[in-house]
C-alpha atoms as a PDB file:
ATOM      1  CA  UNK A   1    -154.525  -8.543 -58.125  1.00  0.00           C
ATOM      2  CA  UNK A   2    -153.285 -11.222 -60.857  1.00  0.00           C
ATOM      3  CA  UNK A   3    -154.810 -13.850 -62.840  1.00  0.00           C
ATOM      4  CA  UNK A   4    -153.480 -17.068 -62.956  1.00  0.00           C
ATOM      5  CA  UNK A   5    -153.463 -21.042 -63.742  1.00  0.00           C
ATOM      6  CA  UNK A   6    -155.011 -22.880 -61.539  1.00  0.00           C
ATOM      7  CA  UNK A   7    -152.409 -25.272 -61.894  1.00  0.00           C
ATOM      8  CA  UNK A   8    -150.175 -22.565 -60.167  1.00  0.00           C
ATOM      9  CA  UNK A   9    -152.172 -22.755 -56.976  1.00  0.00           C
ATOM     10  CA  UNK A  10    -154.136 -25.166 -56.500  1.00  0.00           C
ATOM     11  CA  UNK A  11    -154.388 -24.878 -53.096  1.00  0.00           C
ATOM     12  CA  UNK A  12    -157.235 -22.932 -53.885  1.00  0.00           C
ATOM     13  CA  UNK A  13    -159.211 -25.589 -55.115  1.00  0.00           C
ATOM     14  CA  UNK A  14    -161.283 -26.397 -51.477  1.00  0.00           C
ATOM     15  CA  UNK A  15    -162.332 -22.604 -51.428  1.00  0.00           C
ATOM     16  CA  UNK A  16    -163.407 -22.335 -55.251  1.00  0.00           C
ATOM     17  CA  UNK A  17    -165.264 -25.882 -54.819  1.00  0.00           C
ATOM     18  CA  UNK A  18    -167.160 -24.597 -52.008  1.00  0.00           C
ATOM     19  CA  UNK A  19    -168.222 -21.009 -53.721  1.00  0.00           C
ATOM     20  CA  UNK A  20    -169.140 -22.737 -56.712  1.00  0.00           C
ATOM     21  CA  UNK A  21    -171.217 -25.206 -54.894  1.00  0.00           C
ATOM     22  CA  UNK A  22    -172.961 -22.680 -53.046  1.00  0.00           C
ATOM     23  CA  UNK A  23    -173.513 -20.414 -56.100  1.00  0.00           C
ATOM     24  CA  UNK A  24    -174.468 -23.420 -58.771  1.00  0.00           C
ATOM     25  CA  UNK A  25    -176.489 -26.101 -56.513  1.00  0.00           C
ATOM     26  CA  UNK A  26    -179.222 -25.753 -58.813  1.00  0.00           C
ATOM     27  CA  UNK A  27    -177.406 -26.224 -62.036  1.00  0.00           C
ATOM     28  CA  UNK A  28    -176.190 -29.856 -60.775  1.00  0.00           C
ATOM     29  CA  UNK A  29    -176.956 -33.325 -60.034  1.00  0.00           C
ATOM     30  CA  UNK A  30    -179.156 -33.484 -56.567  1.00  0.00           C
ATOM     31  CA  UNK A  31    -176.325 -35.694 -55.114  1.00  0.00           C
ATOM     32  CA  UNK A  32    -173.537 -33.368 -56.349  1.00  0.00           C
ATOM     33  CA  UNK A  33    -171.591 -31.857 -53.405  1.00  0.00           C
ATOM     34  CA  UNK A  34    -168.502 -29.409 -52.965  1.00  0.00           C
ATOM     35  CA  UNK A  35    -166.592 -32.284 -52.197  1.00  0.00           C
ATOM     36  CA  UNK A  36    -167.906 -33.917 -55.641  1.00  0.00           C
ATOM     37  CA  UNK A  37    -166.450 -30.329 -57.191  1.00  0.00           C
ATOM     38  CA  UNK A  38    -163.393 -30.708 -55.240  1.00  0.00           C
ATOM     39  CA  UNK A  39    -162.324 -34.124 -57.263  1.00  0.00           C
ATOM     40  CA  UNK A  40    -163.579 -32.597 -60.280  1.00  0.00           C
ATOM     41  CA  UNK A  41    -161.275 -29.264 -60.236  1.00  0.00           C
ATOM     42  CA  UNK A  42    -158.310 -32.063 -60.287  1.00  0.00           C
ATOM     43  CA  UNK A  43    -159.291 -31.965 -64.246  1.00  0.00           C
ATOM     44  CA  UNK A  44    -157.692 -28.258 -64.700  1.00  0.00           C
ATOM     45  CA  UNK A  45    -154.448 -29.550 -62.952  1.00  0.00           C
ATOM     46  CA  UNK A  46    -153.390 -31.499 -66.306  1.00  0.00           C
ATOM     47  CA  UNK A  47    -151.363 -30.321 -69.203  1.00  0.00           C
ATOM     48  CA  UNK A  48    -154.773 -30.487 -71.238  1.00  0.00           C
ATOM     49  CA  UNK A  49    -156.088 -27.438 -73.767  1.00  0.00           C
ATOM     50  CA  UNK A  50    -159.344 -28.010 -72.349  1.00  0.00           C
ATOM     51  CA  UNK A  51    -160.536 -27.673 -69.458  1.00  0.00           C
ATOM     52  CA  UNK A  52    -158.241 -24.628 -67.863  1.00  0.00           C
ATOM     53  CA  UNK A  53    -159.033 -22.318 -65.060  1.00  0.00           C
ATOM     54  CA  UNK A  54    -157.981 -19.409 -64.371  1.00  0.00           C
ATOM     55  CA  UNK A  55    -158.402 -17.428 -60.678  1.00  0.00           C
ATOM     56  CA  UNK A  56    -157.883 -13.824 -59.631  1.00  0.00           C
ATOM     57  CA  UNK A  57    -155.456 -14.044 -56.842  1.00  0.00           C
ATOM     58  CA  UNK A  58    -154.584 -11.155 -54.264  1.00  0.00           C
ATOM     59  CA  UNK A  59    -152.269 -11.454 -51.001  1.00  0.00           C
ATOM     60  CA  UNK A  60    -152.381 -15.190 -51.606  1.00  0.00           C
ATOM     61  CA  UNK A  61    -156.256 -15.282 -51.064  1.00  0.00           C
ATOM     62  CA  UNK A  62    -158.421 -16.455 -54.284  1.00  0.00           C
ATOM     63  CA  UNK A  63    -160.880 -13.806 -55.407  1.00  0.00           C
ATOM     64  CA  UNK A  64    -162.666 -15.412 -58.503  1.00  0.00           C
ATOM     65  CA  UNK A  65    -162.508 -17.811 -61.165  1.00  0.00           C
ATOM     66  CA  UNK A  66    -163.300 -18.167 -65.132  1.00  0.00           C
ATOM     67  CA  UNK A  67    -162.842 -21.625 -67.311  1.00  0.00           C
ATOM     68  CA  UNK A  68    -162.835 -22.763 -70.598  1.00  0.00           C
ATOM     69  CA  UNK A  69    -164.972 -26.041 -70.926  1.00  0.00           C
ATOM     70  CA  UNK A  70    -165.582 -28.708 -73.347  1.00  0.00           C
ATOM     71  CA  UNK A  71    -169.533 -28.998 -72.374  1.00  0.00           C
ATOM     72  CA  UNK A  72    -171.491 -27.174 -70.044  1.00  0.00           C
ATOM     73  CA  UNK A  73    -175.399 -27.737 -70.860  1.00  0.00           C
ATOM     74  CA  UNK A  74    -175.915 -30.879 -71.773  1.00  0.00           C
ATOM     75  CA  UNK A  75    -179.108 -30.139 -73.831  1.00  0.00           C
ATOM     76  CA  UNK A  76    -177.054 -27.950 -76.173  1.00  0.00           C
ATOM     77  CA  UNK A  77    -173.962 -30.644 -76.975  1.00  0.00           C
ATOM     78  CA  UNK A  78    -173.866 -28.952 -80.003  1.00  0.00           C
ATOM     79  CA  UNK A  79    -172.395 -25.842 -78.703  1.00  0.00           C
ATOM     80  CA  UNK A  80    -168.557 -26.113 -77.755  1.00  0.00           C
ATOM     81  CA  UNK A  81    -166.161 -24.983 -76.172  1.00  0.00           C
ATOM     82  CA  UNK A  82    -168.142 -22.946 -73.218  1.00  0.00           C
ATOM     83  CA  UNK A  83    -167.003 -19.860 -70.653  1.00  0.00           C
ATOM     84  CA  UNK A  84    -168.045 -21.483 -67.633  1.00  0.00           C
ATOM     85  CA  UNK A  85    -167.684 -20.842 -63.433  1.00  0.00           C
ATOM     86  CA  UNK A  86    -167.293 -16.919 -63.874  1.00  0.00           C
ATOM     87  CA  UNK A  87    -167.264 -16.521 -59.979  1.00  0.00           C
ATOM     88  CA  UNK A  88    -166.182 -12.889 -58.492  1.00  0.00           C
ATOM     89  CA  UNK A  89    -166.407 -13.368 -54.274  1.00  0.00           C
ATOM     90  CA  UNK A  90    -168.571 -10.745 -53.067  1.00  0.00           C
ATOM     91  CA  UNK A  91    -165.809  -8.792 -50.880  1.00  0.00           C
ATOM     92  CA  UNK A  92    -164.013  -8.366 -54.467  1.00  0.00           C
ATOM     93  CA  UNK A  93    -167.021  -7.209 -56.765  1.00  0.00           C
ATOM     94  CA  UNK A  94    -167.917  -4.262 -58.768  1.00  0.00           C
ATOM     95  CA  UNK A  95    -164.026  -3.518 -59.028  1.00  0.00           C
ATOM     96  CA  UNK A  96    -163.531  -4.924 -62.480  1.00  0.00           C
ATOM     97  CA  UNK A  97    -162.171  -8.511 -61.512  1.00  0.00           C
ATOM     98  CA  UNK A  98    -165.263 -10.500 -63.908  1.00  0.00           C
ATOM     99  CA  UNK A  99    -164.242  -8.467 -66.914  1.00  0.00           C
ATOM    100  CA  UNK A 100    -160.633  -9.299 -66.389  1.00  0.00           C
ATOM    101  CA  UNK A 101    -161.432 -12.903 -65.795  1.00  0.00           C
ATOM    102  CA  UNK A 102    -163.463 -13.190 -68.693  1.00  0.00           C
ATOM    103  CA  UNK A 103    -161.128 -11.685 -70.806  1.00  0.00           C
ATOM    104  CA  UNK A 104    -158.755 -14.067 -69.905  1.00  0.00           C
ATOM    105  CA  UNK A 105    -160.448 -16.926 -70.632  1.00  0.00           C
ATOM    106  CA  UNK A 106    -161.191 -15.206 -74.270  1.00  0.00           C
ATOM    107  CA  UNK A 107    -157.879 -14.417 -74.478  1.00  0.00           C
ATOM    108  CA  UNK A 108    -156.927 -18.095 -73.661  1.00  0.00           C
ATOM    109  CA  UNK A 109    -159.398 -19.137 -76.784  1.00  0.00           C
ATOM    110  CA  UNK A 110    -157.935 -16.781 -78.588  1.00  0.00           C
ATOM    111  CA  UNK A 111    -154.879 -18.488 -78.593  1.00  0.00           C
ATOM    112  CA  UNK A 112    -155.909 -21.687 -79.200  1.00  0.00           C
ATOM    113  CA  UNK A 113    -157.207 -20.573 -82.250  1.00  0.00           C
ATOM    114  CA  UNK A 114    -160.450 -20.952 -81.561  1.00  0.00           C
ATOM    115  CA  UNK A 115    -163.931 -19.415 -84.172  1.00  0.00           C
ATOM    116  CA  UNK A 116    -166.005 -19.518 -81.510  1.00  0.00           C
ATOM    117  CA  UNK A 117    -166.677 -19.665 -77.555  1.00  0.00           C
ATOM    118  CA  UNK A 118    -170.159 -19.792 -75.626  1.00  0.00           C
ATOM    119  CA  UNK A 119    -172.182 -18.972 -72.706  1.00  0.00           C
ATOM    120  CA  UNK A 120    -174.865 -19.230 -70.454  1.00  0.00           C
ATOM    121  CA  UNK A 121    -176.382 -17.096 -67.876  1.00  0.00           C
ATOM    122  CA  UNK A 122    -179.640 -16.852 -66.035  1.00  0.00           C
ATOM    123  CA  UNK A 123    -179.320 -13.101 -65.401  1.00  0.00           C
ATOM    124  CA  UNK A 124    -175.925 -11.454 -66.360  1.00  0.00           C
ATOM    125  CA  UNK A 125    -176.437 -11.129 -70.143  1.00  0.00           C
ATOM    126  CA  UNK A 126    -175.792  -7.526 -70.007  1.00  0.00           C
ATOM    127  CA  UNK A 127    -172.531  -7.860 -68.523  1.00  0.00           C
ATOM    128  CA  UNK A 128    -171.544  -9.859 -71.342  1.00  0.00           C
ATOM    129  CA  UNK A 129    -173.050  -8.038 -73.955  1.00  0.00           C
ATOM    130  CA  UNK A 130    -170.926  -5.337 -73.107  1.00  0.00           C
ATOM    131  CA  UNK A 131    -167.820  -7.447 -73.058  1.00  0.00           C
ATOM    132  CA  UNK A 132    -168.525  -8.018 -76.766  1.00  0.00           C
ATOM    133  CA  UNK A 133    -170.906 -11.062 -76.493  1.00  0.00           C
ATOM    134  CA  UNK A 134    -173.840 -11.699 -78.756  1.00  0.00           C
ATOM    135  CA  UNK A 135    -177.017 -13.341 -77.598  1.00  0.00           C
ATOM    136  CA  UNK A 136    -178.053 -16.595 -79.993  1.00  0.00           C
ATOM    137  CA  UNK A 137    -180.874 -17.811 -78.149  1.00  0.00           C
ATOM    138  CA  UNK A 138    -183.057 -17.908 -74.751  1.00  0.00           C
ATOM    139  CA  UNK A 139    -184.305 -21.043 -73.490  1.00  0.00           C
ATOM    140  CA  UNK A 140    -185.614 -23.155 -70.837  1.00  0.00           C
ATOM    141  CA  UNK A 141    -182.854 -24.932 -68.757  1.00  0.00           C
ATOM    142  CA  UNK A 142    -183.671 -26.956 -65.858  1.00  0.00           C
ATOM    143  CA  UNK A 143    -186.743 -25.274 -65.039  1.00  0.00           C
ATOM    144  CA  UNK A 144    -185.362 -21.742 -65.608  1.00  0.00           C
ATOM    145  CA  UNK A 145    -184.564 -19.397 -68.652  1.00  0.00           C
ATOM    146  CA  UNK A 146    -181.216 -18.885 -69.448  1.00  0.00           C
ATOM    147  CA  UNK A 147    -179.639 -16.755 -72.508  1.00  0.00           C
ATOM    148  CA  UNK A 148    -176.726 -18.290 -74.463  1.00  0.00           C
ATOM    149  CA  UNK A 149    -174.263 -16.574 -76.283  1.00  0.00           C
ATOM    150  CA  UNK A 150    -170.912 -16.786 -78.124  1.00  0.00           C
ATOM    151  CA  UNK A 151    -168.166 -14.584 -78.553  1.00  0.00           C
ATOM    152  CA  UNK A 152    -166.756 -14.715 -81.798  1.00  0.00           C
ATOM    153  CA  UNK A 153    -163.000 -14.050 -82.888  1.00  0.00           C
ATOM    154  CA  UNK A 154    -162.312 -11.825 -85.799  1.00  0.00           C
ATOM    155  CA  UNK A 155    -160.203 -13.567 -88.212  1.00  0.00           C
END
């Protein structure tokens, strides 16, 4: 199992599109589609900071994803950058792949230089917490509660 750039396979991209789709429906636009995701994963292809993804890849077969966003709830612009699209596919869970794709997005931030990183989940805030993440609030999102957090770097 490795983590990687996107940008290092993006062959991937038709696969992660789909589980995300699939997974996040409800976070998204009514006419948002996994094609829609498809042309929007073409954003972590660039040599930009921000946005990067990074997938867990075994035997040439993605197993998960993590990103670092710019924005990823638009009623808290305020908040930025964001962890974001922390997928694990279900054949691969409960074998440590989130925590290592987390941390690699936090290490990623890390190096950027970064204070600060955010956030949100309907139902995993445990997971997190235990990763080192503090909760900052709880509130309605899109007709569901959600807990944000932020990781903070030691300086």
């Amino acid at each position: 199992m490795q983590i990687i750039d996107l940008k290092l396979a993006p062959q991937h991209i038709p696969q992660l599109a789909q589980w995300h789709h699939k997974e996040w429906a409800h976070w998204s636009p009514p006419e948002s589609s996994a094609s829609t995701l498809i042309a929007q994963m073409s954003e972590y292809l660039t040599d930009a900071v921000i946005p990067k993804m990074f997938i867990g890849e075994e035997a040439n077969q993605v197993t998960g994803s993590s990103s670092l966003i710019a924005e990823d709830m638009d009623s808290r612009t305020d908040l930025s950058p964001w962890l974001a699209n922390v997928y694990v596919n279900a054949s691969h869970r409960n074998k440590g792949l989130g925590k290592l794709l987390v941390n690699a997005v936090v290490d990623y931030a890390k190096t950027l230089g970064l204070q600060k990183i955010y956030l949100f989940t309907a139902d995993k805030a445990d997971f997190y917490q235990a990763l080192g993440w503090s909760i900052i609030s709880r509130e309605n999102y899109k007709g569901g509660m959600v807990t944000i957090m932020e990781y903070e770097f030691m300086k």
